[in-house]
C-alpha atoms as a PDB file:
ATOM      1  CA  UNK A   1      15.718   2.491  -7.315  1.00  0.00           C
ATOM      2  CA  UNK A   2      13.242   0.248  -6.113  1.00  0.00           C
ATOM      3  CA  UNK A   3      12.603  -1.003  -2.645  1.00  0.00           C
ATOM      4  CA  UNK A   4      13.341  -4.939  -3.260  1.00  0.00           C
ATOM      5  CA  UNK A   5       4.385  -9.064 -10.057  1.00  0.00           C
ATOM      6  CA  UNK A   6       0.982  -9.136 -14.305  1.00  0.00           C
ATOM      7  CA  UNK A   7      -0.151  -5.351 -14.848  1.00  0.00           C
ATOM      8  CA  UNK A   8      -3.597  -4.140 -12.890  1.00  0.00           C
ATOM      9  CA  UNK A   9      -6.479  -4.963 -13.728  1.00  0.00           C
ATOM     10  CA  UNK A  10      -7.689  -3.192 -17.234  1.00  0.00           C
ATOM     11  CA  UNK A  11     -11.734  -2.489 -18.061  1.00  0.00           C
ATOM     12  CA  UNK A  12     -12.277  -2.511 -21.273  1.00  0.00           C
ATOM     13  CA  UNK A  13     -14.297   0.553 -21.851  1.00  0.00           C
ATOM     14  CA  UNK A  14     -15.217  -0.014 -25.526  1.00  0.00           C
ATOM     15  CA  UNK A  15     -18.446  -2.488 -24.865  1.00  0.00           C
ATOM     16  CA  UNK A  16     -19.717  -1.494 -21.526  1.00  0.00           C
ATOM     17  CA  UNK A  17     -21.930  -4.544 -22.101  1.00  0.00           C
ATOM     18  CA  UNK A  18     -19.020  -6.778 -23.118  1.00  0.00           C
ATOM     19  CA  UNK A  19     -17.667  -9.926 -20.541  1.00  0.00           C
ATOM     20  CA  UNK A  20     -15.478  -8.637 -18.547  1.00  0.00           C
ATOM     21  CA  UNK A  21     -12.193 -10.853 -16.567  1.00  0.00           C
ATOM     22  CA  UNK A  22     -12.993 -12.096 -13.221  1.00  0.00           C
ATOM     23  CA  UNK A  23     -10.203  -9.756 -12.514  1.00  0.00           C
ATOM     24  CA  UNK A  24     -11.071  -6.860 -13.678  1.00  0.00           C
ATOM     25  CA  UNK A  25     -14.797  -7.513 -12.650  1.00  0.00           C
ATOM     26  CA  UNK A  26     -13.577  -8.047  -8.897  1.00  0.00           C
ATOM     27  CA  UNK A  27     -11.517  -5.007  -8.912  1.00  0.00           C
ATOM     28  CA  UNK A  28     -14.469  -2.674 -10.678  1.00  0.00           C
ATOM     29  CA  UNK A  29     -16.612  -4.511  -7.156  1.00  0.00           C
ATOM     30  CA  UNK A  30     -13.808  -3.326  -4.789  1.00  0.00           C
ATOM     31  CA  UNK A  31     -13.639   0.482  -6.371  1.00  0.00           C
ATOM     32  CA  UNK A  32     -17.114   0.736  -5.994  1.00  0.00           C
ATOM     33  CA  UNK A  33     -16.851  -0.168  -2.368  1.00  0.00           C
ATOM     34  CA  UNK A  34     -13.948   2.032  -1.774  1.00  0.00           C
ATOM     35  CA  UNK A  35     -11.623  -0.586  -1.600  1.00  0.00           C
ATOM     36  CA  UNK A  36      -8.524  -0.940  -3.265  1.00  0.00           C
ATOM     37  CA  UNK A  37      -5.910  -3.362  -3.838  1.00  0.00           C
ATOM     38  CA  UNK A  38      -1.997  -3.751  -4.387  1.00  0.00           C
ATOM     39  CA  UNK A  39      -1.579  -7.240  -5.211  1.00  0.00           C
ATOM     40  CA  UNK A  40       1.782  -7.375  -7.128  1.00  0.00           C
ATOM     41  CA  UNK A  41       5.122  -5.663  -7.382  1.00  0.00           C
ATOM     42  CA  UNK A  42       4.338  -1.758  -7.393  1.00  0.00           C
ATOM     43  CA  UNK A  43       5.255  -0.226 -11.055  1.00  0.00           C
ATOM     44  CA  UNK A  44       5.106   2.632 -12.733  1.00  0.00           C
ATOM     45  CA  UNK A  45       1.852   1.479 -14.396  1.00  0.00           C
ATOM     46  CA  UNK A  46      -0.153   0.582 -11.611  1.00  0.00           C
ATOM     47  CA  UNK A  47       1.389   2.485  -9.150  1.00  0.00           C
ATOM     48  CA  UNK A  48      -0.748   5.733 -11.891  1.00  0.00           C
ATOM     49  CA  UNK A  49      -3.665   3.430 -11.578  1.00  0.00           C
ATOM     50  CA  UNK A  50      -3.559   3.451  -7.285  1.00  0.00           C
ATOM     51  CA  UNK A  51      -2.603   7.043  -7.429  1.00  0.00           C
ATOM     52  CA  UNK A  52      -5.683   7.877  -9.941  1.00  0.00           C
ATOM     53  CA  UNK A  53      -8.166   5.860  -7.894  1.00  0.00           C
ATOM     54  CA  UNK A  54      -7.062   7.318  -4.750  1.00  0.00           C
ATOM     55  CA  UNK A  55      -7.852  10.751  -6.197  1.00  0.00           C
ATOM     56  CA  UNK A  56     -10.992   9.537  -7.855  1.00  0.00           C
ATOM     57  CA  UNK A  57     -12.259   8.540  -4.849  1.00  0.00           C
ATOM     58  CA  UNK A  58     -11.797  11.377  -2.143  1.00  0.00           C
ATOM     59  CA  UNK A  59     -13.445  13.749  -5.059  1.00  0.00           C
ATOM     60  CA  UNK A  60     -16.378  11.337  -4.947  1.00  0.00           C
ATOM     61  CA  UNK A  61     -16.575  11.748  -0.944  1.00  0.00           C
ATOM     62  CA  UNK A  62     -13.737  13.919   1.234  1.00  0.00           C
ATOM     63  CA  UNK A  63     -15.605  12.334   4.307  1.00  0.00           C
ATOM     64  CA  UNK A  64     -15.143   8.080   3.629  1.00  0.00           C
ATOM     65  CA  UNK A  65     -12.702   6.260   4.045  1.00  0.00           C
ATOM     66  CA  UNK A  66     -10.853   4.556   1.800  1.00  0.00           C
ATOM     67  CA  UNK A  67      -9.049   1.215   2.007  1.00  0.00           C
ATOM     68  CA  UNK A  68      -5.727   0.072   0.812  1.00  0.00           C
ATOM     69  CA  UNK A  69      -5.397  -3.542   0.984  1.00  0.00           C
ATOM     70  CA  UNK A  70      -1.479  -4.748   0.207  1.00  0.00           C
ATOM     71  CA  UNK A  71      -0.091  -7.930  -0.914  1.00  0.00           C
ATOM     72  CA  UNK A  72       2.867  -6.714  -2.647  1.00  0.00           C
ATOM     73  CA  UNK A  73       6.463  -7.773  -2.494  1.00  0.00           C
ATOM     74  CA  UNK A  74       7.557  -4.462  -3.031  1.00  0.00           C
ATOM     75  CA  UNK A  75       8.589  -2.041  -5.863  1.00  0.00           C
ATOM     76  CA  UNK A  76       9.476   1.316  -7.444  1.00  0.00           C
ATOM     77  CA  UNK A  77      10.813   4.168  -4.933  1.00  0.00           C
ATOM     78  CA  UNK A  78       9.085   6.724  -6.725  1.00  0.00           C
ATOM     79  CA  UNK A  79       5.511   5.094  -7.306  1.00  0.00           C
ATOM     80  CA  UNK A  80       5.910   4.616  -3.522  1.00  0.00           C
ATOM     81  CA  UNK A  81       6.474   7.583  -2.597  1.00  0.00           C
ATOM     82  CA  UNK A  82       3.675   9.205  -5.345  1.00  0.00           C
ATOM     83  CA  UNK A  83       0.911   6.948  -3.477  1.00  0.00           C
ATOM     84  CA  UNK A  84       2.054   8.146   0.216  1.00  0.00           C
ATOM     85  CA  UNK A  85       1.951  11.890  -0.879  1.00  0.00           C
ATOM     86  CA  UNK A  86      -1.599  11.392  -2.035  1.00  0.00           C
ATOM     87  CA  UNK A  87      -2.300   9.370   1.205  1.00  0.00           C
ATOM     88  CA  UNK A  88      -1.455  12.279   2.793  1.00  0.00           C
ATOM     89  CA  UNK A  89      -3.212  14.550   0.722  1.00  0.00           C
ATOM     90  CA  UNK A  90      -6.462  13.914   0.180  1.00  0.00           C
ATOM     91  CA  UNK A  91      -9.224  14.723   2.976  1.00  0.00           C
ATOM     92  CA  UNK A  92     -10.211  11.420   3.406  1.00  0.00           C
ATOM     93  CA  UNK A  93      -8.883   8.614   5.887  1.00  0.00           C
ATOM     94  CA  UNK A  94      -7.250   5.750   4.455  1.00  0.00           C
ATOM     95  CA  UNK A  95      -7.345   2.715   5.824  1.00  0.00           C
ATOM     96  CA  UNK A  96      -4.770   0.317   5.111  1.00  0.00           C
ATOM     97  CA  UNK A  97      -4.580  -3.734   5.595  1.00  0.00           C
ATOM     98  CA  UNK A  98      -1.437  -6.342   5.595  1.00  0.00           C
ATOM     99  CA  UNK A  99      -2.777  -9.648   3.781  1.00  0.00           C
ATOM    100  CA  UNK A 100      -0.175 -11.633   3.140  1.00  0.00           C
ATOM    101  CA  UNK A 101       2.684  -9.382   2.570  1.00  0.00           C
ATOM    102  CA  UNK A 102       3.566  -6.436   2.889  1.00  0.00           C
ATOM    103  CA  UNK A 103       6.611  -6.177   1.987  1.00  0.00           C
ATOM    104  CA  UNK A 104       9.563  -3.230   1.347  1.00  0.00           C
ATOM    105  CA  UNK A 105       6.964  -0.800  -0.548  1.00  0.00           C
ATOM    106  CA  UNK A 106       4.472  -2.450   0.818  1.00  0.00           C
ATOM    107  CA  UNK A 107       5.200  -1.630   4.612  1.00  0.00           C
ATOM    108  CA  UNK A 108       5.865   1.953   3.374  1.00  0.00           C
ATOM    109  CA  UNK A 109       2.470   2.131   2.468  1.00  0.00           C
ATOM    110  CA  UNK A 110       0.977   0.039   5.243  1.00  0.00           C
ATOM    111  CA  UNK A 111       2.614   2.728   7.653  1.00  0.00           C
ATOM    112  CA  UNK A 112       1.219   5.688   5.707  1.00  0.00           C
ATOM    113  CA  UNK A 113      -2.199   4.271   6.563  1.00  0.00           C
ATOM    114  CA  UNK A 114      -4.264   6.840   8.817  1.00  0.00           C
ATOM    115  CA  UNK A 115      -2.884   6.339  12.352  1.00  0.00           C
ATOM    116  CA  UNK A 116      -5.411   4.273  13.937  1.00  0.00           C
ATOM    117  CA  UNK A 117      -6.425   2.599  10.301  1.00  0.00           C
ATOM    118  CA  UNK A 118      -3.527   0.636  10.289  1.00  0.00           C
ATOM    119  CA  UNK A 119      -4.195  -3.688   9.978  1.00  0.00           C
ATOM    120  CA  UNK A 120      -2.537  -6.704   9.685  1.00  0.00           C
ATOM    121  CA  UNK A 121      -4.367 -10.072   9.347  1.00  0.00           C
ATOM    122  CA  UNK A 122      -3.317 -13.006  11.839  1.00  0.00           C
ATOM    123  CA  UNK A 123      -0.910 -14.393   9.826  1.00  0.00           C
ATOM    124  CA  UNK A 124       0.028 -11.053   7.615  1.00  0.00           C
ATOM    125  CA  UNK A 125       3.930 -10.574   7.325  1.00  0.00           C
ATOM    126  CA  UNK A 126       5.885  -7.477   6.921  1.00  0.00           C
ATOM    127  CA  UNK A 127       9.379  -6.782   5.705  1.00  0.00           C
ATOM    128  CA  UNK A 128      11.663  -3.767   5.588  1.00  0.00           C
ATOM    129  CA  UNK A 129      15.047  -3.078   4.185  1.00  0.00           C
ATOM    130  CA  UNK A 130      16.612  -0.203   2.404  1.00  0.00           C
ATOM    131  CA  UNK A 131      16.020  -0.852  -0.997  1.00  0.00           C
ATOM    132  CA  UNK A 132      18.635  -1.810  -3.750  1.00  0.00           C
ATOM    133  CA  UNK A 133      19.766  -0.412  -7.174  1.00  0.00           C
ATOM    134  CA  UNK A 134      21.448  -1.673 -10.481  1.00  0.00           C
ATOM    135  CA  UNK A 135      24.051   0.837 -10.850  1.00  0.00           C
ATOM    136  CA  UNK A 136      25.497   1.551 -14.644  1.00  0.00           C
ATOM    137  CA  UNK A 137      27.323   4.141 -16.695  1.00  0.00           C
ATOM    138  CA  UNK A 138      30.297   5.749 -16.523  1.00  0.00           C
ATOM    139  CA  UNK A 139      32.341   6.272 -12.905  1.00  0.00           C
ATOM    140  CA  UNK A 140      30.682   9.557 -12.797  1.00  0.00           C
ATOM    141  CA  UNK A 141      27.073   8.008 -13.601  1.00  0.00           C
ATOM    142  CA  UNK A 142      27.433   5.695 -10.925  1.00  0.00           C
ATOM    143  CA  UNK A 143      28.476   8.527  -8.267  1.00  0.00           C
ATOM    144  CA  UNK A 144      24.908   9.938  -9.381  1.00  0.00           C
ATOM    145  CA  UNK A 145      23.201   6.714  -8.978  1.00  0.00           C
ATOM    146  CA  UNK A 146      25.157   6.143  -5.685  1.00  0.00           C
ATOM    147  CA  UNK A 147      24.290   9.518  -3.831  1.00  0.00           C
ATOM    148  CA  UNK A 148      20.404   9.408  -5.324  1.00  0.00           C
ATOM    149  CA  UNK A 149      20.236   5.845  -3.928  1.00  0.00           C
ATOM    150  CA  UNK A 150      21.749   7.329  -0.184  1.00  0.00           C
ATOM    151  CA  UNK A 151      19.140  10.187  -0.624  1.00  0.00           C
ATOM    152  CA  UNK A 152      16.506   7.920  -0.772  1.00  0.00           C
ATOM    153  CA  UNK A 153      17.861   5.781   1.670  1.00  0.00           C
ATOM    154  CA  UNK A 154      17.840   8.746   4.311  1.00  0.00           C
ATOM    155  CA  UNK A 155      14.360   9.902   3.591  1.00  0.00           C
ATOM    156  CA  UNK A 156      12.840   6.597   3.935  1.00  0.00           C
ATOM    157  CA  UNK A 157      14.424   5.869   7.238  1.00  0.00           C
ATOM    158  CA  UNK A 158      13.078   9.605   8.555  1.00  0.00           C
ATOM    159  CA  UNK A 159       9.740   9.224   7.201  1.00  0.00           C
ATOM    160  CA  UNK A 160       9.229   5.188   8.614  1.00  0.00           C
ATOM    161  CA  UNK A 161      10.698   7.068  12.003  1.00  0.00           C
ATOM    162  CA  UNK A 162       7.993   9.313  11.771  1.00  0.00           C
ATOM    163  CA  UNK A 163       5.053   6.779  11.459  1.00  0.00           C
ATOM    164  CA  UNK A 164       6.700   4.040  13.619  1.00  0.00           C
ATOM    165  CA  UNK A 165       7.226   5.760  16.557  1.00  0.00           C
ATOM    166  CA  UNK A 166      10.890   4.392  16.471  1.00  0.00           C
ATOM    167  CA  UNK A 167      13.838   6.349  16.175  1.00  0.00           C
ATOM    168  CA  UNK A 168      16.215   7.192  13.405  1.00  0.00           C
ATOM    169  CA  UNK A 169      19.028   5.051  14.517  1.00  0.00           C
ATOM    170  CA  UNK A 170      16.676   2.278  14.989  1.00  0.00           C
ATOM    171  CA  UNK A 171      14.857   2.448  12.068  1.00  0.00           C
ATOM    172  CA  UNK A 172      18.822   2.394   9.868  1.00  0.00           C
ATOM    173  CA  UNK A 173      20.182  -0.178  12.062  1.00  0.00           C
ATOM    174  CA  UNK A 174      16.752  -2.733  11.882  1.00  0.00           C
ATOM    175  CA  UNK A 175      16.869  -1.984   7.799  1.00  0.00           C
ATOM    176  CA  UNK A 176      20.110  -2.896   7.012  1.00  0.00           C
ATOM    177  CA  UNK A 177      19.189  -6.452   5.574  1.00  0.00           C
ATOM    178  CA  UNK A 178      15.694  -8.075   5.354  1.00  0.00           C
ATOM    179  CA  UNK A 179      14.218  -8.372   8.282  1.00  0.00           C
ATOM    180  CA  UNK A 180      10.904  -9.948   8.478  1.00  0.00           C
ATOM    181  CA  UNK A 181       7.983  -8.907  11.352  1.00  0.00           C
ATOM    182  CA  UNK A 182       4.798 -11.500  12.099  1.00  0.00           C
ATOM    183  CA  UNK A 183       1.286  -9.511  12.528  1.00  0.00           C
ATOM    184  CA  UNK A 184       2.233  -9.056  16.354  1.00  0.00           C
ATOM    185  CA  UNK A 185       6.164  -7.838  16.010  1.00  0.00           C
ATOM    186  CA  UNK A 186       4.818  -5.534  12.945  1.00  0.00           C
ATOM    187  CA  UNK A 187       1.783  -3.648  15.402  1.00  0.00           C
ATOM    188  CA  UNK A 188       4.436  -3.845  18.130  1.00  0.00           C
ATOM    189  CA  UNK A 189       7.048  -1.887  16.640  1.00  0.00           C
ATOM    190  CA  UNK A 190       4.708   0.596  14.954  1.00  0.00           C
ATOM    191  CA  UNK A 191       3.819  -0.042  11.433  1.00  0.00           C
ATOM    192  CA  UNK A 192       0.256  -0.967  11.790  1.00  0.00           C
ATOM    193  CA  UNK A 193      -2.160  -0.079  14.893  1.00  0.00           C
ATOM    194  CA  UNK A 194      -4.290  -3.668  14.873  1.00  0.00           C
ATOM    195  CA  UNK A 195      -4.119  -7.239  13.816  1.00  0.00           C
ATOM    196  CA  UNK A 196      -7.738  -7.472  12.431  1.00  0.00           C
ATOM    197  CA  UNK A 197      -9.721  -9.529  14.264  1.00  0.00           C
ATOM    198  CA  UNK A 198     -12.887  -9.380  12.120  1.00  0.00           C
ATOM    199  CA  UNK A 199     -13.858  -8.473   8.362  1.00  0.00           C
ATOM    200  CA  UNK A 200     -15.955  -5.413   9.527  1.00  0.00           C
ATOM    201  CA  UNK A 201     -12.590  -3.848  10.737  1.00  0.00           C
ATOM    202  CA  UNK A 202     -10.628  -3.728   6.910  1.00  0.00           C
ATOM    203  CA  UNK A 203     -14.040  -3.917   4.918  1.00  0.00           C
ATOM    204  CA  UNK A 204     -16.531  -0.816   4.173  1.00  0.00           C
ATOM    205  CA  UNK A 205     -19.666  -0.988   6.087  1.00  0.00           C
ATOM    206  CA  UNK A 206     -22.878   0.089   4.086  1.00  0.00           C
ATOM    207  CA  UNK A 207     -25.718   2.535   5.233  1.00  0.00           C
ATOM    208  CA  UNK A 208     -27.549  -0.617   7.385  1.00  0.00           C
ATOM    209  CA  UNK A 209     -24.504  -1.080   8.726  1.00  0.00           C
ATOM    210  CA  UNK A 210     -24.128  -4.774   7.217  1.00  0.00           C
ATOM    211  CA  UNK A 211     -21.533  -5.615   4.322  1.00  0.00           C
ATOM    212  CA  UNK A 212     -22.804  -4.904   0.870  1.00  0.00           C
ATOM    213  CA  UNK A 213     -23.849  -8.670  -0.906  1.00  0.00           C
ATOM    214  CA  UNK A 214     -24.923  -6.289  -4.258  1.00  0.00           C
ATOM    215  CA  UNK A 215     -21.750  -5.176  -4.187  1.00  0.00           C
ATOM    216  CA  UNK A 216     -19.939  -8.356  -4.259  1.00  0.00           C
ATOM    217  CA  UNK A 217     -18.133  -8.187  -1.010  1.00  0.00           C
ATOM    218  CA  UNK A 218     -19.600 -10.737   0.859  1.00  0.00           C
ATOM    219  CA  UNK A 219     -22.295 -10.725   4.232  1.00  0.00           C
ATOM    220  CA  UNK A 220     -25.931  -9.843   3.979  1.00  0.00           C
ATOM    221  CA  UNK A 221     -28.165  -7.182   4.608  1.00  0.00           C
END
């Protein structure tokens, strides 16, 4: 099932002194800063990478935040639901931020965010439906496929209730087809806490209390 798009980012560990993709070299920046980034459709494959950074980085520090930020269009149930356990689960906040998009799997995880943690830029978008499925097989296949996909269905509509503020009912009725919130409509009906209103808010802030130029984020200390 997936909830409605190149692989991550891969260092090439064999020459640590080797060139590496702007890419790659970007994202490597970001870790270091805490910061990481869904910028595609979530997959199996970097949904492992997310869900291996995430742990990486609350073993480094249990007391920092970390920050999500999500441009996604959407993507694979499970992989969501993998990255919102470990949102959950590890001692650190986690910070999330609406660029562009966040869209089906990506409002999931926008609303896991810390309460409080919880951004959309000015002109950020978020979507939510219920998800589709390619059902195939026999009759009896498609009865499995059919009652996983309602399963699914039911525990995303409790667990967005649960973060939104909104109610069950709401939450089925307002998912039934796409249905698209601006940064305002998506803080008003509960799935983020802010529209950001300046880079310190999403970014990391570094021991002077000025964004990190060394670490290729921008500002000056």
């Amino acid at each position: 099932m997936t909830t409605h798009t190149a692989p991550p980012p891969r260092l090439d560990t064999s020459d640590p002194t080797a060139p590496q993709p702007l890419a790659a070299l970007t994202a490597t920046r970001l870790l270091h800063q805490r910061v990481l980034l869904l910028d595609r459709e979530l997959e199996q494959d970097n949904g492992s990478s997310l869900a291996a950074q995430l742990l990486l980085l609350a073993a480094e520090d249990p007391a920092a935040d970390i920050t999500l930020l999500i441009n996604s269009p959407g993507g694979l149930v499970p992989a969501m639901l993998a990255i919102g356990d470990l949102m959950d689960l590890v001692p650190c906040d986690v910070r999330t931020v609406a660029l562009g998009m966040a869209y089906s799997a990506g409002q999931y995880l926008l609303t896991q965010g810390t309460p409080g943690k919880r951004y959309v830029l000015p002109h950020g978008q978020v979507l939510m439906h219920q998800g589709s499925a390619g059902f195939g097989g026999s009759a009896a296949d498609i009865e499995l496929q059919a009652e996983d996909l309602r399963r699914n269905r039911d525990l995303l509509i409790r667990l967005t209730a649960e973060r939104t503020g909104q109610s069950e009912e709401r939450i089925a009725r307002d998912s039934e087809r796409d249905r698209i919130w601006d940064a305002e409509g998506a803080v008003d009906y509960g799935f983020a806490d802010h529209v950001a209103a300046d880079l310190a808010e999403i970014l990391p802030l570094g021991p002077s209390g000025a964004r990190g130029r060394a670490a290729g984020i921008g500002g000056a200390r």
